[in-house]
Every structure is written in structure tokens, then in C-alpha cells.
Protein backbone atom coordinates (compact mmCIF):
# COMPACT_ATOMS: atom_id res chain seq x y z
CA UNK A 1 0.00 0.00 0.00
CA UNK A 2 1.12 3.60 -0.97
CA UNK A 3 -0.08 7.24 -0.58
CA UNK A 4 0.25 8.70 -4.19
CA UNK A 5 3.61 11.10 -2.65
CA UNK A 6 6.59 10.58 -4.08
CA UNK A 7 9.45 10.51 -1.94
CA UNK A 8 12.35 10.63 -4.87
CA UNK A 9 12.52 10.25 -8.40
CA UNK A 10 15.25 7.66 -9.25
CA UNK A 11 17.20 7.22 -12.54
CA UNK A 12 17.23 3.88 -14.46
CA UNK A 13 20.55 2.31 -14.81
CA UNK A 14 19.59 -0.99 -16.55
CA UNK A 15 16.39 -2.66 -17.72
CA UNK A 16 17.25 -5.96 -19.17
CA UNK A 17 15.06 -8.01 -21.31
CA UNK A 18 16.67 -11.42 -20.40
CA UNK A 19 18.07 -11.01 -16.96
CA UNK A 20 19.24 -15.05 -15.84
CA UNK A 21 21.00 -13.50 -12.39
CA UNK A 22 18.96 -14.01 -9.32
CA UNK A 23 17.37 -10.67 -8.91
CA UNK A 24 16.05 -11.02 -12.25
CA UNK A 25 14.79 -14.59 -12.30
CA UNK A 26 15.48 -15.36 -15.77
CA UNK A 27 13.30 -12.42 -16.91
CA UNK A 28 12.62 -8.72 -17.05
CA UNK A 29 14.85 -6.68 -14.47
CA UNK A 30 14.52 -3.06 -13.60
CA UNK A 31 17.57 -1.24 -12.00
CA UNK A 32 17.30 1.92 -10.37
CA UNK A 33 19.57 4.48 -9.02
CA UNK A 34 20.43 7.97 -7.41
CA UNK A 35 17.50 7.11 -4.92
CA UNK A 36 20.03 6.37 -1.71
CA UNK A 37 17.74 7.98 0.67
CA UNK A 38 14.83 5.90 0.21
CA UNK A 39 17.07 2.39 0.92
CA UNK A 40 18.77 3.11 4.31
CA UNK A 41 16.02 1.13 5.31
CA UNK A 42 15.27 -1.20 2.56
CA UNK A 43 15.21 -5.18 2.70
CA UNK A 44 15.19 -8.02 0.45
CA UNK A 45 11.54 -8.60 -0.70
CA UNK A 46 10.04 -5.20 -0.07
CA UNK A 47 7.88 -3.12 -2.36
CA UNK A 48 8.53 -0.24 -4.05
CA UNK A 49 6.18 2.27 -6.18
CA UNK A 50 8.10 2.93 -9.61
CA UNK A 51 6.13 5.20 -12.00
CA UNK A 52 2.88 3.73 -9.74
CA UNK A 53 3.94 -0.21 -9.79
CA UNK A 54 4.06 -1.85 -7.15
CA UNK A 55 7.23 -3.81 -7.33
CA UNK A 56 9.43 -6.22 -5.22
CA UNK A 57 13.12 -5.59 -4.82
CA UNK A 58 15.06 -8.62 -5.58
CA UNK A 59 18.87 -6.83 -5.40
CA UNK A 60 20.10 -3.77 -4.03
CA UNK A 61 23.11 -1.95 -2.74
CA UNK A 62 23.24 1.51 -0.67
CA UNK A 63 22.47 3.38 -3.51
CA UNK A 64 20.95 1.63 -6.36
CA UNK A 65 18.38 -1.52 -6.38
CA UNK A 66 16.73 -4.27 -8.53
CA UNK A 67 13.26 -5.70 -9.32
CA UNK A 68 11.91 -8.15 -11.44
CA UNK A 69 9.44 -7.50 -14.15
CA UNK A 70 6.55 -9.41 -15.14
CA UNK A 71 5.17 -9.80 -18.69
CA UNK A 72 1.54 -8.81 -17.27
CA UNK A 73 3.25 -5.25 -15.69
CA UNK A 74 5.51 -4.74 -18.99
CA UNK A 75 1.34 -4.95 -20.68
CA UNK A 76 -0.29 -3.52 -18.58
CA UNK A 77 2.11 -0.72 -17.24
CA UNK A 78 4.71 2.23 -19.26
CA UNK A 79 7.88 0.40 -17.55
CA UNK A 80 8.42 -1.07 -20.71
CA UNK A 81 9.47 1.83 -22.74
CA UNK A 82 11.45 3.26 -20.20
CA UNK A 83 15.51 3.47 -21.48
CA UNK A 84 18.87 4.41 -19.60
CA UNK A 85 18.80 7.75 -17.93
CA UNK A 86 14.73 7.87 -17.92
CA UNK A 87 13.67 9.28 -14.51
CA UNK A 88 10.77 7.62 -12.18
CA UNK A 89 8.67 8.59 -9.71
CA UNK A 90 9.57 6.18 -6.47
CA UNK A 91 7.55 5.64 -2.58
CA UNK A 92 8.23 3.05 -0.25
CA UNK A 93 5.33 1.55 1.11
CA UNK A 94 3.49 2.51 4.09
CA UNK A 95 4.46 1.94 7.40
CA UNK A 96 2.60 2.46 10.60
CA UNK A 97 3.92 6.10 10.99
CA UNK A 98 3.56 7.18 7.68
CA UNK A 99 1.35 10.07 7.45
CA UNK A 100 -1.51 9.71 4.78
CA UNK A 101 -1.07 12.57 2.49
CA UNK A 102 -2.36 11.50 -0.49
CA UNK A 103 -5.17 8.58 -0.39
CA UNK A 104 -5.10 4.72 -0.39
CA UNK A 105 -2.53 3.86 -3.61
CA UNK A 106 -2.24 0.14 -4.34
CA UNK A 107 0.40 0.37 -7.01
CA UNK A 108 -1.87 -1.64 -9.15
CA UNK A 109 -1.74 0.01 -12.64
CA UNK A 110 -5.37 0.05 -13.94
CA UNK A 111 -4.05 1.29 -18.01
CA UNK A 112 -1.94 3.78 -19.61
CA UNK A 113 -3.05 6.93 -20.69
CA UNK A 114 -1.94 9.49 -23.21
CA UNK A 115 -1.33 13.03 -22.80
CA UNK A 116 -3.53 14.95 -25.47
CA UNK A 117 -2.42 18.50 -24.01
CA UNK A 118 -0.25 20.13 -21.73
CA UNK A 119 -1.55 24.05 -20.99
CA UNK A 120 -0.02 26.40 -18.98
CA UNK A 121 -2.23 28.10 -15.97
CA UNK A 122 -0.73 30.97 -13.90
CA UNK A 123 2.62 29.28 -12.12
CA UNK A 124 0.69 25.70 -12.90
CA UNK A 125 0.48 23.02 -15.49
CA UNK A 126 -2.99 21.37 -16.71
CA UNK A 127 -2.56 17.79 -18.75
CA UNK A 128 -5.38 16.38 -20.62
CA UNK A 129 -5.60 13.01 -20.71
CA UNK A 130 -7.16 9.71 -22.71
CA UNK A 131 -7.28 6.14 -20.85
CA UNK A 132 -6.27 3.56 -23.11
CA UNK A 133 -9.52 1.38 -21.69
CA UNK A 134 -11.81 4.00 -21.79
CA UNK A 135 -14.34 1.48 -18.87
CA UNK A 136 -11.87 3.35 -16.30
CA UNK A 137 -13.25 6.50 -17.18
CA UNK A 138 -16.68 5.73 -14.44
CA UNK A 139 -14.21 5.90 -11.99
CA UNK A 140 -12.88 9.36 -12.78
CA UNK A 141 -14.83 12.16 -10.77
CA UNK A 142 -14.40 15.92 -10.53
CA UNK A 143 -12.51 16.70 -7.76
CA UNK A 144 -11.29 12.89 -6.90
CA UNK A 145 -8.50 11.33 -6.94
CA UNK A 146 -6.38 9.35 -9.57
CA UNK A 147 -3.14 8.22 -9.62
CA UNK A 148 -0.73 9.18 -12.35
CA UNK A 149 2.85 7.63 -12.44
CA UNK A 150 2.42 7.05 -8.91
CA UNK A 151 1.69 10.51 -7.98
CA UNK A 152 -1.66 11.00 -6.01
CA UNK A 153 -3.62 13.77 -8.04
CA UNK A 154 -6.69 15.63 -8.01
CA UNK A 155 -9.43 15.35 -11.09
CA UNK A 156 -10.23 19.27 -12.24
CA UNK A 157 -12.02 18.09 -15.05
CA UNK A 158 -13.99 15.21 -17.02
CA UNK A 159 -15.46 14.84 -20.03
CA UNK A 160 -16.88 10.91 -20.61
CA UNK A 161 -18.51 11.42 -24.10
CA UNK A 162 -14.85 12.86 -25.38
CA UNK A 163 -13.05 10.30 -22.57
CA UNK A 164 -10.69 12.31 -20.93
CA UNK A 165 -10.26 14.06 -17.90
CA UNK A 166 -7.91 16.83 -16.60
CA UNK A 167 -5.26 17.02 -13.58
CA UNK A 168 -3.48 20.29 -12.53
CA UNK A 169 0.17 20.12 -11.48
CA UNK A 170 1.40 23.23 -9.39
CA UNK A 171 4.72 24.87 -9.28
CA UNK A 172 6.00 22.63 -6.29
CA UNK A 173 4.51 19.04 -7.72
CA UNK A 174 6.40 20.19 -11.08
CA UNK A 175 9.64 19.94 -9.42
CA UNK A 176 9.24 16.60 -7.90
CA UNK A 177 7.79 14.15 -10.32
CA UNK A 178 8.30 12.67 -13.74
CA UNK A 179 4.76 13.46 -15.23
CA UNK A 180 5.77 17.22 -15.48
CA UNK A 181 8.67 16.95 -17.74
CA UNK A 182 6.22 14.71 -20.06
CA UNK A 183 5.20 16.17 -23.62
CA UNK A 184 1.73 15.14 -26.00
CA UNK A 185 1.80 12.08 -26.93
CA UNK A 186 3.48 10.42 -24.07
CA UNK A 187 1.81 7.96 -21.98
CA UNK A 188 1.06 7.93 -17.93
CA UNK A 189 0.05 5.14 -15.60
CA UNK A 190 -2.91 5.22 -14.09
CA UNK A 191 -4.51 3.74 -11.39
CA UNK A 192 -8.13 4.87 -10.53
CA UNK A 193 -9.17 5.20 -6.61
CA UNK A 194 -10.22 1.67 -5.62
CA UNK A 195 -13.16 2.86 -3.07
CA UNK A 196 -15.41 3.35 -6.55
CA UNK A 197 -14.60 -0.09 -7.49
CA UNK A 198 -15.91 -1.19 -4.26
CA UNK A 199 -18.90 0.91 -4.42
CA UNK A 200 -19.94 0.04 -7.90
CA UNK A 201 -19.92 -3.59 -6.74
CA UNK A 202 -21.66 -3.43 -3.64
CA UNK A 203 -24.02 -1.74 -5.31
CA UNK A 204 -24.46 -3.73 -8.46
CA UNK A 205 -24.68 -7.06 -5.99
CA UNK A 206 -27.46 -5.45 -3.96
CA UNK A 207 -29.85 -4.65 -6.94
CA UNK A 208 -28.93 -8.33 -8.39
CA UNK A 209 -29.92 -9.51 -5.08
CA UNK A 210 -33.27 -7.87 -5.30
CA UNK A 211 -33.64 -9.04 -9.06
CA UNK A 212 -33.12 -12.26 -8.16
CA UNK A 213 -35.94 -12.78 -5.18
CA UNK A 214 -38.02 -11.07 -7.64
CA UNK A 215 -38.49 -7.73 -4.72
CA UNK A 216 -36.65 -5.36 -6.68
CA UNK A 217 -39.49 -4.71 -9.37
CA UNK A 218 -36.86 -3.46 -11.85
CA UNK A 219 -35.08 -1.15 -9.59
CA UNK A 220 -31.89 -0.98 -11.39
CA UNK A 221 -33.29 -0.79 -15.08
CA UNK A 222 -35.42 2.37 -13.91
CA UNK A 223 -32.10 3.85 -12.07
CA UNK A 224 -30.53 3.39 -15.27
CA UNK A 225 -33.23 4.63 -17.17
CA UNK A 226 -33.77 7.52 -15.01
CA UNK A 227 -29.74 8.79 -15.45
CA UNK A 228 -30.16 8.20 -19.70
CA UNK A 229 -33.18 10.21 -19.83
CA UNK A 230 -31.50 12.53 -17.78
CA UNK A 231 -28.85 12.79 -19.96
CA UNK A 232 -30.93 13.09 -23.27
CA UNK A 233 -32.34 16.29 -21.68
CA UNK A 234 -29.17 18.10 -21.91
């Protein structure tokens, strides 16, 4: 578990396609450096949040460390188009101090997502952006959260006819994670807050529920109903 603030952003030293060593297992390994303040306390099998992944490190020294990369993350994730030198957002996962200053960050990478603007805004920087699986999009509210490249961030705008929505970054974010320094075009991980995922099931399994003892008199087809005719209106 992570909060969405980034504690460093690291530089990548290696990523290796075939990696047969033990840190990489015979697969996919990730090596990341100029982040020695965020291992004085790091062990063998912890996770880390690169770009938003949750990760386990496998190898590491007192400045640089390894994980292994699956073929689901290198799909599902941007880590596979990172190169030498390419900077990432990192976070160590919560402990019981940590102070919760973002919201509840799994470091499970929902999709990608592709900045379609980048406009300047006083001091401040708003992207634009289009999910590669538009579905996450009814999880993306005004003034919620979302996670982009691991950095918690709040929604300013959404538009789910044109599928995209809009995140500010102010003067002090821009200075402390990779997102800012990223042009049109470029893609973002995202992971959407998990309580909506919750909510939309609860809910979903209640009205089933109903459907199925034959009390709920087709309560969710006139919910639905209700919010299309609502929306023809407009």
C-alpha cells in the first residue's frame, strides 16, 4: 500500500530483457539508481512504487536496487518503454507512521493513458488526458482522486462522451515528479481510486440480489433509465 507522494525520483541504470542472475529470475529486471535515501532502510523482498507499480526488490546496494518484471506489468504498465537515464517517480510503502497525504494507492496500474495536451495556468500546469480502456473512465470524478505515475492527483475536469479528464500540477509538484517533464503524446500510468470499485460492486450485488428474489421490481433498469433520460435532456 502507498499514498500517491513521491518521496524521490530515481534514474534507471539498466532494464534488461533477459536477466538469468537471481534478482532477475530469468526475466525482465529493472535497476534503479540515485534514490540512496529511500534504501537506508530497505530489505530483500520489499515493495517499491516505480512510475505507480508496485514492485518487489530482488537486489540492491546503498544506492541503487533491482526488481523483477513481469510480462503482465511490462502490458499492462509504461515500464516497458522506459531506457537508460529515464527518470521515475519512487515511494516506499506505508508503514505504521507514515502520514496519509495522499489517499489509499495500491500500485496496481489500472491502463496507460496518453497526454492529449499540456496548458499552462498561472505558475501551474494542466494535462489532458485519454485512458487507453476508456471502462476506467466511471471511476474518474471531478474533484477525486487518480493516480498518475504514482503521484496521487486531483481530477479538475472530465469529459466521458470525449473520454478524458484533466489534472493540474502546481509549481512545487512540477519539481518533484516525472509526469511534469512529459510532452503530448506520451503515456502515464494510471490507477483509478479503488473505493469506486468497491462501491460500484456493492451496489451492483445489492440490486442483483433484489432481481433475483423477484423484490426489486426493476429497480436498477429504472435507475438506469432515469440517469439516460436525464442525460438526453441536456
Amino acid at each position: 500500500m502507498f499514498t500517491g507522494i513521491v518521496e524521490v525520483t530515481g534514474t534507471v541504470t539498466r532494464l534488461e530483457k533477459q536477466d538469468d542472475s537471481a534478482a532477475g529470475g530469468g526475466g525482465t529486471s529493472l535497476t534503479i539508481s540515485d534514490c540512496a535515501e529511500i534504501l537506508t532502510d530497505a530489505h530483500l523482498g520489499d515493495s517499491i512504487s516505480i512510475n505507480g507499480t508496485c514492485l518487489t526488490i530482488t537486489s540492491f546496494t546503498p544506492s541503487q536496487f533491482t526488481v523483477g518484471v513481469s510480462p503482465e506489468t511490462l502490458r499492462r504498465t509504461n515500464l516497458g518503454s522506459l531506457a537508460q537515464s529515464s527518470h521515475v517517480n519512487l515511494e516506499r510503502a506505508v508503514s505504521a507512521t507514515t502520514r496519509m497525504g495522499g489517499h489509499f494507492v495500491q500500485g496496481h496500474v489500472d491502463t496507460v493513458a496518453t497526454i492529449l495536451s499540456v496548458t499552462p495556468d498561472g505558475n501551474s500546469l494542466v494535462f489532458r488526458l485519454q485512458p487507453r480502456e476508456k471502462e476506467v473512465l466511471r471511476y474518474v470524478v471531478e474533484k477525486g482522486y487518480v493516480t498518475l505515475d504514482g503521484a496521487s492527483l486531483t481530477v479538475t475536469a472530465v469529459d466521458d462522451e470525449a473520454g478524458w479528464w484533466e489534472v493540474m500540477l502546481i509549481a512545487y509538484t512540477q519539481e518533484r515528479v516525472v509526469m511534469a517533464a512529459k510532452k503530448e503524446r506520451e503515456e502515464v500510468n494510471v490507477e483509478v481510486d479503488m473505493v469506486g470499485k468497491y462501491v460500484e460492486k456493492s451496489v451492483r450485488g445489492y440490486f442483483e440480489g433484489l432481481e433475483k428474489e423477484g423484490s426489486g421490481g426493476g429497480v436498477l433498469e429504472r435507475m438506469v433509465g432515469k440517469i439516460v433520460d436525464e442525460r438526453m435532456k441536456r
